[in-house]
N, C-alpha and C. Protein backbone atom coordinates (compact mmCIF):
# COMPACT_ATOMS: atom_id res chain seq x y z
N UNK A 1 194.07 149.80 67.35
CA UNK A 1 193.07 148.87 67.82
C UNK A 1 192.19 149.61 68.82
N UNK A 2 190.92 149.40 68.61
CA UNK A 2 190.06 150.46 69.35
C UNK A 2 189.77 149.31 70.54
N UNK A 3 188.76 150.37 71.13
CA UNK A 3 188.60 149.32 72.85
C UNK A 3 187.29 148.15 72.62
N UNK A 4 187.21 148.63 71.56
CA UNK A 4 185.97 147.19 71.61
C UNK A 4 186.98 145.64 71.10
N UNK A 5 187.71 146.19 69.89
CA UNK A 5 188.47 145.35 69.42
C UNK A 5 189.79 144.60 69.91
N UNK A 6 190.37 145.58 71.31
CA UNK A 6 190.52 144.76 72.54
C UNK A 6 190.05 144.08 73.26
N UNK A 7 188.60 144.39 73.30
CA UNK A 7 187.50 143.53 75.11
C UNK A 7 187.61 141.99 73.41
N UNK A 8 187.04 142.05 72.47
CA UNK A 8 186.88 141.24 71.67
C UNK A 8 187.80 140.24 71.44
N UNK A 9 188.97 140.91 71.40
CA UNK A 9 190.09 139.69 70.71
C UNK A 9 190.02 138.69 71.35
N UNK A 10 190.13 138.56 72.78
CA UNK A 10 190.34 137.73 73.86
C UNK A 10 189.56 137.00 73.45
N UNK A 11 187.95 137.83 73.72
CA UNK A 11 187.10 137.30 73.75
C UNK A 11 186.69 135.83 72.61
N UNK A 12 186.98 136.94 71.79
CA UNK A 12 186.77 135.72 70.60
C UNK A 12 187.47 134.28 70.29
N UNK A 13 188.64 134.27 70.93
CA UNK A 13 189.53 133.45 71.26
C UNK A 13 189.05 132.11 71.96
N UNK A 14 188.29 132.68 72.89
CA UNK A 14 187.57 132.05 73.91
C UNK A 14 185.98 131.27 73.20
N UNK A 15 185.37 132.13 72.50
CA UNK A 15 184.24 132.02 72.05
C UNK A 15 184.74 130.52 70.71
N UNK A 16 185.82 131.26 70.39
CA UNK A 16 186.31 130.20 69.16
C UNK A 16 186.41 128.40 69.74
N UNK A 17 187.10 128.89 70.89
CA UNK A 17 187.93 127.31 71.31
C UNK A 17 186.11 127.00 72.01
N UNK A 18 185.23 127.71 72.67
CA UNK A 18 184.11 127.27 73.21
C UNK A 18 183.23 126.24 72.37
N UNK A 19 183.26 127.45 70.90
CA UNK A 19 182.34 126.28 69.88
C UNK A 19 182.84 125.38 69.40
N UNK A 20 184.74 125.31 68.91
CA UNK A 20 185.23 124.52 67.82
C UNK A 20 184.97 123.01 69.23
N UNK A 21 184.78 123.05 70.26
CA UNK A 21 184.86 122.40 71.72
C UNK A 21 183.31 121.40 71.46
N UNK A 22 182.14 122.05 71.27
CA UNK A 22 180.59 121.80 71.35
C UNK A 22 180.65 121.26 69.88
N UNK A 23 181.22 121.35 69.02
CA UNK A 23 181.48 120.73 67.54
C UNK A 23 182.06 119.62 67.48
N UNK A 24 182.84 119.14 68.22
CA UNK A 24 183.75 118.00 68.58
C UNK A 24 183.95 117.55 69.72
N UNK A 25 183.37 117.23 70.40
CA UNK A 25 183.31 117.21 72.20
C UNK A 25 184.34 115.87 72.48
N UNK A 26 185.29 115.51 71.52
CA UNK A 26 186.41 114.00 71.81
C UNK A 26 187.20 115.27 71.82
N UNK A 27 187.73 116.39 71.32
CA UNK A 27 188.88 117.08 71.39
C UNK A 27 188.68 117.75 72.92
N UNK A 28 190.24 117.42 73.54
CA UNK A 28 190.08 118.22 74.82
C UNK A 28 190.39 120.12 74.77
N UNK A 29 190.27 120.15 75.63
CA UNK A 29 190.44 122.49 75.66
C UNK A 29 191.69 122.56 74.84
N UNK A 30 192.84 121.55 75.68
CA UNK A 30 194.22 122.31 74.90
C UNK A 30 194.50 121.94 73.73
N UNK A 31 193.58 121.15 73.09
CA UNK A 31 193.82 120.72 71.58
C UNK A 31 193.16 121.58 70.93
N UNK A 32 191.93 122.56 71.44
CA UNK A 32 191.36 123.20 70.53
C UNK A 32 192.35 124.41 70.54
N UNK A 33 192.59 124.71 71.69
CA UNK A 33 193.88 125.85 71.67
C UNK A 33 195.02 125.82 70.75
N UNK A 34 195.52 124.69 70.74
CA UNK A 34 196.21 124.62 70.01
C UNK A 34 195.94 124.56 68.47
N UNK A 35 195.00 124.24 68.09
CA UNK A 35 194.33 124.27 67.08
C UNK A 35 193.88 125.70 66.30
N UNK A 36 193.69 126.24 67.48
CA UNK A 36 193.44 128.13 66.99
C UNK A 36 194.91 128.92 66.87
N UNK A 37 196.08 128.21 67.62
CA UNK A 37 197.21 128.70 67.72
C UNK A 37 197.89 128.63 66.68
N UNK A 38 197.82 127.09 65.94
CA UNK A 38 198.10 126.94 64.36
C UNK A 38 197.39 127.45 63.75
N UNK A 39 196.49 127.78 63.29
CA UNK A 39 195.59 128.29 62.25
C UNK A 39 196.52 129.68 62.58
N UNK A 40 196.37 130.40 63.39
CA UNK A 40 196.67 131.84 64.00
C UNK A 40 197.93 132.18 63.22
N UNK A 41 199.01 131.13 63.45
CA UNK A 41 200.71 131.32 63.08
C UNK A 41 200.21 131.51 61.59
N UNK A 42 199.83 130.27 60.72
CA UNK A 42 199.87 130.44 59.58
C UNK A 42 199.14 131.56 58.71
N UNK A 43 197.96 131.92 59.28
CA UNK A 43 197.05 133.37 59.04
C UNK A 43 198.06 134.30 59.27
N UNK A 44 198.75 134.40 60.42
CA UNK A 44 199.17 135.93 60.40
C UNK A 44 200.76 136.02 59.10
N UNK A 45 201.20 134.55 59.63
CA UNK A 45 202.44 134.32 58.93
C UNK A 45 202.52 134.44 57.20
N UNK A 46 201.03 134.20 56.59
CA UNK A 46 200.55 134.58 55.63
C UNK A 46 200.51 136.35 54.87
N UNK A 47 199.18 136.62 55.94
CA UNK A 47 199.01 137.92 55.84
C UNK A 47 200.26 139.17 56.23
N UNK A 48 200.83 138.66 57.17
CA UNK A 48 202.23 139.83 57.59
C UNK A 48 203.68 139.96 56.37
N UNK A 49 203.59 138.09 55.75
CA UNK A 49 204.40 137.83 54.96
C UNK A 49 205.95 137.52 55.83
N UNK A 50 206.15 137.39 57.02
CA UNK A 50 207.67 137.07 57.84
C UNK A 50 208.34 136.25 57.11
N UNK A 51 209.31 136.59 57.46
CA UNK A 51 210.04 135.34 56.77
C UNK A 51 210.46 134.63 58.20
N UNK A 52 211.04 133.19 57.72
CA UNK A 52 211.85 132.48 58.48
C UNK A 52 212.25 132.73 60.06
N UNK A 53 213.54 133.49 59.40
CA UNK A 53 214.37 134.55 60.27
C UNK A 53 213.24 135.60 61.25
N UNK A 54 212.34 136.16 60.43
CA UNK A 54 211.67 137.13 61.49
C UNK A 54 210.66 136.18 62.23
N UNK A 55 209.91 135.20 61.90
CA UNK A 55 209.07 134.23 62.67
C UNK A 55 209.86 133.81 64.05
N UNK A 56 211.38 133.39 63.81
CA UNK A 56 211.71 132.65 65.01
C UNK A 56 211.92 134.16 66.26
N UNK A 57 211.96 135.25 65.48
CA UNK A 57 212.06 136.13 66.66
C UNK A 57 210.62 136.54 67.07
N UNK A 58 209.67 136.62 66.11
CA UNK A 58 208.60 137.50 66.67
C UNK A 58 207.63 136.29 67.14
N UNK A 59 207.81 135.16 67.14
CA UNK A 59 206.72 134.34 67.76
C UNK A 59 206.59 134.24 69.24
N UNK A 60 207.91 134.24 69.10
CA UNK A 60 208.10 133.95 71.33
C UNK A 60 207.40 135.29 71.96
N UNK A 61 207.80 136.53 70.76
CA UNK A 61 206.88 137.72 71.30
C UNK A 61 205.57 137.83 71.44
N UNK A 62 205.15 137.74 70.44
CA UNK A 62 203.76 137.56 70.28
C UNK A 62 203.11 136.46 71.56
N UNK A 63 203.47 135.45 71.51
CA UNK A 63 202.78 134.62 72.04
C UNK A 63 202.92 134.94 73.71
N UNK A 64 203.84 135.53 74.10
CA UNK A 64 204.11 136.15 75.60
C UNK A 64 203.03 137.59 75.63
N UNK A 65 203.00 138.32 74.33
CA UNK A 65 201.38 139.02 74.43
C UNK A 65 200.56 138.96 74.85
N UNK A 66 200.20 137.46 73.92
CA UNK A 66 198.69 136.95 73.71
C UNK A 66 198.67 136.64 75.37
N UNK A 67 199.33 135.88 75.61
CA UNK A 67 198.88 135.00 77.00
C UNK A 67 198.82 136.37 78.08
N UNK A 68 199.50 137.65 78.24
CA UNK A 68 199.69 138.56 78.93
C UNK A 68 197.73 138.93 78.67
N UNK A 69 197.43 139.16 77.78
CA UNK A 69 196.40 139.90 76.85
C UNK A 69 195.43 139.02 77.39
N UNK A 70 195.51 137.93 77.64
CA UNK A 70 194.23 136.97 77.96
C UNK A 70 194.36 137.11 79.37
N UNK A 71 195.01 136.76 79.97
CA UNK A 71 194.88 136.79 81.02
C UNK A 71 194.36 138.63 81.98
N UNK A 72 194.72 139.90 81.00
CA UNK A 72 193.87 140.74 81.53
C UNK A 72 192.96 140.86 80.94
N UNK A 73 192.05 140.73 79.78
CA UNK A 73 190.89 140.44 80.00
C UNK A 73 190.13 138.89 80.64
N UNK A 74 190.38 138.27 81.14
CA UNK A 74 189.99 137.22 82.11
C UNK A 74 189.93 138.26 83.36
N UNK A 75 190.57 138.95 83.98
CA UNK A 75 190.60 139.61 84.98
C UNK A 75 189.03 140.79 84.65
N UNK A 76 189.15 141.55 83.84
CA UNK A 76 188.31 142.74 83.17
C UNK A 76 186.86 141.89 83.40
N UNK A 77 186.80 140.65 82.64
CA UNK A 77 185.49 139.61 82.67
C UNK A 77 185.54 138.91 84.15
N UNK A 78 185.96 138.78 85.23
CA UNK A 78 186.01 138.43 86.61
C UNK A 78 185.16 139.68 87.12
N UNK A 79 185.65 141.16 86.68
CA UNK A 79 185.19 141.98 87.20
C UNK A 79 183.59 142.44 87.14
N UNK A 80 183.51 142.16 86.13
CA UNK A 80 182.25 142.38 85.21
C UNK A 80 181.53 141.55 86.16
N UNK A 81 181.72 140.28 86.03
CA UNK A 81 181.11 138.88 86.47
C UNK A 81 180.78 139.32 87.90
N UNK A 82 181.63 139.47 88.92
CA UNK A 82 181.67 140.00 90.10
C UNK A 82 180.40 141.24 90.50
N UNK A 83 180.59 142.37 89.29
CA UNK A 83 179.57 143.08 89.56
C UNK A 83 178.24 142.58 88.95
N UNK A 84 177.92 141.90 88.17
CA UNK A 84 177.04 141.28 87.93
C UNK A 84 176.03 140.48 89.09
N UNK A 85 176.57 139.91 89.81
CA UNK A 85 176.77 138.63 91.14
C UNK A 85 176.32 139.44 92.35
N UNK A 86 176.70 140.59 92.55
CA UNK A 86 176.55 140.82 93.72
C UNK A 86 176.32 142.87 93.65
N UNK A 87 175.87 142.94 92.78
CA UNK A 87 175.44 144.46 92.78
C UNK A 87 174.34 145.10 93.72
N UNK A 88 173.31 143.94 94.14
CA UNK A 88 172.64 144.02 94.59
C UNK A 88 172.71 144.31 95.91
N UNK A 89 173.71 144.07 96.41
CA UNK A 89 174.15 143.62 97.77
C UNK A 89 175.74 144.84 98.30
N UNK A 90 176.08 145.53 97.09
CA UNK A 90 177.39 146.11 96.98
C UNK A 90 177.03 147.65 97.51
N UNK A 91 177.98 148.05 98.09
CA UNK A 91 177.95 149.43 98.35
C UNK A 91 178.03 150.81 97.37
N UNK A 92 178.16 151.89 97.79
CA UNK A 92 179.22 152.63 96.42
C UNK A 92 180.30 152.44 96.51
N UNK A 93 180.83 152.20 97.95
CA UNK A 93 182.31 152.32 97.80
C UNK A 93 182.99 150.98 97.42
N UNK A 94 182.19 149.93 97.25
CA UNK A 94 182.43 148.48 96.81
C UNK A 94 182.32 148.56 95.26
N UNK A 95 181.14 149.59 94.77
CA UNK A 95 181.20 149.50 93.15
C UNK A 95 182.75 150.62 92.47
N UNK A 96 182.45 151.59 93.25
CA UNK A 96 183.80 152.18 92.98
C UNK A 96 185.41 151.75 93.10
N UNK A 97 185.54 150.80 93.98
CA UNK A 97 186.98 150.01 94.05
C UNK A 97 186.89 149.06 92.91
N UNK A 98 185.47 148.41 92.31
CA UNK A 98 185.39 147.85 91.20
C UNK A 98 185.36 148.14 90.27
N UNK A 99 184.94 149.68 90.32
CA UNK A 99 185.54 150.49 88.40
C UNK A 99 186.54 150.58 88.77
N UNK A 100 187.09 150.95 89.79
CA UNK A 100 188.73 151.52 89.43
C UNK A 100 189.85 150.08 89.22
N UNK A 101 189.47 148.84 90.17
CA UNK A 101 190.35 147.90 89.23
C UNK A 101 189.89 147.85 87.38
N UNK A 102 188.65 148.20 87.47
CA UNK A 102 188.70 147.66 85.97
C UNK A 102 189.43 148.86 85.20
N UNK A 103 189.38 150.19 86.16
CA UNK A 103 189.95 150.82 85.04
C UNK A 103 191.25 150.82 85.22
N UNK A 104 192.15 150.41 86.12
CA UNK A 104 193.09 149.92 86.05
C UNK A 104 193.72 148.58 84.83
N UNK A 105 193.00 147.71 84.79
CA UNK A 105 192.81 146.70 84.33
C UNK A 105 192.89 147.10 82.42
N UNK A 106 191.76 147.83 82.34
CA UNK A 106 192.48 148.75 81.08
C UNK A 106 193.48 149.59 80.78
N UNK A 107 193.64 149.84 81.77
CA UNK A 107 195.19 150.91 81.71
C UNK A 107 196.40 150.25 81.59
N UNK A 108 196.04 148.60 81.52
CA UNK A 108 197.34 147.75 81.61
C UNK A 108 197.08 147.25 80.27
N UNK A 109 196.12 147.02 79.77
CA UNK A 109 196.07 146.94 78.26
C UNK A 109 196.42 147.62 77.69
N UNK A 110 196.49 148.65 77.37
CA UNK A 110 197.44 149.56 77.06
C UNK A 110 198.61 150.01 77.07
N UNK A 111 198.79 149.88 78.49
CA UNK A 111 200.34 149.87 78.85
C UNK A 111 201.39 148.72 77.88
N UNK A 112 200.28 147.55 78.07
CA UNK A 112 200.65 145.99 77.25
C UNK A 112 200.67 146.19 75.60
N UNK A 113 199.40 147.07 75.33
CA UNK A 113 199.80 147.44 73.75
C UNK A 113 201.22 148.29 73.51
N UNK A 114 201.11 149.40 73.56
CA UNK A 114 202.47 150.02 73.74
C UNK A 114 203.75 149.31 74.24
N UNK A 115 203.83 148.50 75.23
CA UNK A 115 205.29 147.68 75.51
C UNK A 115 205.44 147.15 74.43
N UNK A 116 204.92 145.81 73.77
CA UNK A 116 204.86 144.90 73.18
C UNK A 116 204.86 145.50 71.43
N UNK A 117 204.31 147.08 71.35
CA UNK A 117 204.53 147.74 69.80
C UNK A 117 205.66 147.71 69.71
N UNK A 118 206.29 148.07 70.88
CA UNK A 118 207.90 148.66 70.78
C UNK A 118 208.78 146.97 70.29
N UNK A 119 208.34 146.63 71.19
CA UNK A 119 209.36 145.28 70.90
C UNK A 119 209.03 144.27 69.86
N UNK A 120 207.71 144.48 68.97
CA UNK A 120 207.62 144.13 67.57
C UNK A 120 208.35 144.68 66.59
N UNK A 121 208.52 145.39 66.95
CA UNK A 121 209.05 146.92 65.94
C UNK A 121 210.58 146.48 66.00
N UNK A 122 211.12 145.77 67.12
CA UNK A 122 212.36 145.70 67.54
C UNK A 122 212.92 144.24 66.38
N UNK A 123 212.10 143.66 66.16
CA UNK A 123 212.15 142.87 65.39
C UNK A 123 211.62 142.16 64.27
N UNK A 124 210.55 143.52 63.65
CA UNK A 124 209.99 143.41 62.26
C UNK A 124 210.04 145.00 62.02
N UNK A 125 209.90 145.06 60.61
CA UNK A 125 209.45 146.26 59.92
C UNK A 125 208.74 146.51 60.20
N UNK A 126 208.14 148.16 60.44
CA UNK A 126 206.68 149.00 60.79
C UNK A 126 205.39 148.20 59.88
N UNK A 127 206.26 148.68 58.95
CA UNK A 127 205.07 148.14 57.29
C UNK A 127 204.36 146.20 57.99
N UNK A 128 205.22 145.62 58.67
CA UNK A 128 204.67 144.08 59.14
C UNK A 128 203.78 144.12 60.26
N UNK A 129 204.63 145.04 61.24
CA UNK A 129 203.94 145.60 62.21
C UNK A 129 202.35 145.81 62.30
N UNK A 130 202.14 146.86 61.35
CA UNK A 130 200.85 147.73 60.85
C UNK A 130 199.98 146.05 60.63
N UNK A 131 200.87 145.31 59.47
CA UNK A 131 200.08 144.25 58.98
C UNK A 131 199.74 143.12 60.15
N UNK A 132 200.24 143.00 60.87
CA UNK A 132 200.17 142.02 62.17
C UNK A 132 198.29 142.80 62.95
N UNK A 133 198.65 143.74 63.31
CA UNK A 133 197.50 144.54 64.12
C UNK A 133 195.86 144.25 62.80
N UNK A 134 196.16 144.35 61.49
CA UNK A 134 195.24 144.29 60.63
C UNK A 134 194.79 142.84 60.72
N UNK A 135 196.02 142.10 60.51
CA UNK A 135 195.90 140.28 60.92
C UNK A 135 195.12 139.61 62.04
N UNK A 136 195.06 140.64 63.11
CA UNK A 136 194.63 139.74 64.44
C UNK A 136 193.22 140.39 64.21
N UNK A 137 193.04 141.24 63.72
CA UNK A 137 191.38 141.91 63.35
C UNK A 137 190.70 140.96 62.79
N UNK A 138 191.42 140.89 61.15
CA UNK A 138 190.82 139.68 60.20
C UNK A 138 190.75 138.17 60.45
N UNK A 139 191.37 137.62 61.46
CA UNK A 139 191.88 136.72 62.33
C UNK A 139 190.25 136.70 63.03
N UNK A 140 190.52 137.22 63.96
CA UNK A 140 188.94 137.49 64.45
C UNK A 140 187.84 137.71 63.89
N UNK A 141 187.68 138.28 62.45
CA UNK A 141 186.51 138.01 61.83
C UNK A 141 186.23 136.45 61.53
N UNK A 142 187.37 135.79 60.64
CA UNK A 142 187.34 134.64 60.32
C UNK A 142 186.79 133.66 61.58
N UNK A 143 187.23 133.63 62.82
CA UNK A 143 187.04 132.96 63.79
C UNK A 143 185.44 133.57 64.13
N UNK A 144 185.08 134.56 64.17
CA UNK A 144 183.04 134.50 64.39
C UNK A 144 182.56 133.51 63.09
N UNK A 145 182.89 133.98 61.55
CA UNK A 145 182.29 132.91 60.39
C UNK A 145 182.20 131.90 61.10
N UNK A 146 183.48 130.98 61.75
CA UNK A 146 183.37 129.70 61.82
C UNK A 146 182.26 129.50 62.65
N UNK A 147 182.10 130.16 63.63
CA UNK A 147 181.43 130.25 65.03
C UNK A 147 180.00 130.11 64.68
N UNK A 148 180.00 130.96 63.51
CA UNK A 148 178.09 131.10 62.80
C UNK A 148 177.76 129.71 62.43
N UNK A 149 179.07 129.68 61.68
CA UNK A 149 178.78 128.25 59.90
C UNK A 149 177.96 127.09 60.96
């Protein structure tokens, strides 16, 4: 997964529940969430092919990811936002403590990809593995279509 297709995933997540939100304005946030969360299980649960047995182990994983994964890019987009807001007004040594959380901030995405490979792996085949990472790509294409339609 390259670094755009990290800043994105989140993103799109967000962008998804924003519009499926402006499309239906009676559904509240956590219904649309939840709404992307089902679609999500059955897409990947599709495309990866799990069975049963491997779903009840790799979901609790996954989903302790995702929420890890959102919540540092929410942080990455605070930062952004932050320098956006007040650049004008910021020092160097104020913009520089602000690349270095962000590049911190990426360095934990990573750190988070790699933890979380290992412990997929711990409880699916490589070959599902591989297909999971292809899933949350195609996952994310599907979710901009809707976003356009």
């Amino acid at each position: 997964m390259n670094k755009l297709e990290k800043t994105l995933s989140p993103m799109l997540i967000i962008l998804g529940m924003l519009f499926l939100q402006t499309s239906n304005a009676q559904q509240t946030r956590s219904e649309l969430a939840n709404k992307i969360h089902t679609q999500r299980i059955a897409f990947f649960t599709d495309r990866m092919g799990i069975t049963s047995d491997e779903a009840q182990k790799f979901w609790p994983i996954y989903n302790e990811y995702s929420e890890k994964k959102v919540k540092l890019l929410t942080e990455k987009n605070r930062l952004t936002r932050f320098y956006k807001e007040n650049s004008a007004t910021m020092t160097e040594n104020d913009i520089d403590i602000t690349i270095n959380k962000y590049v911190q901030s990426s360095k934990a995405e990573t750190a988070l990809f790699e933890e979380y490979s290992k412990k997929f792996r711990l409880v699916l085949p490589a070959t599902k593995v591989m297909k999971l990472y292809i899933a949350e790509v195609e996952f994310k294409t599907q979710l901009l279509k809707q976003i356009k339609e």
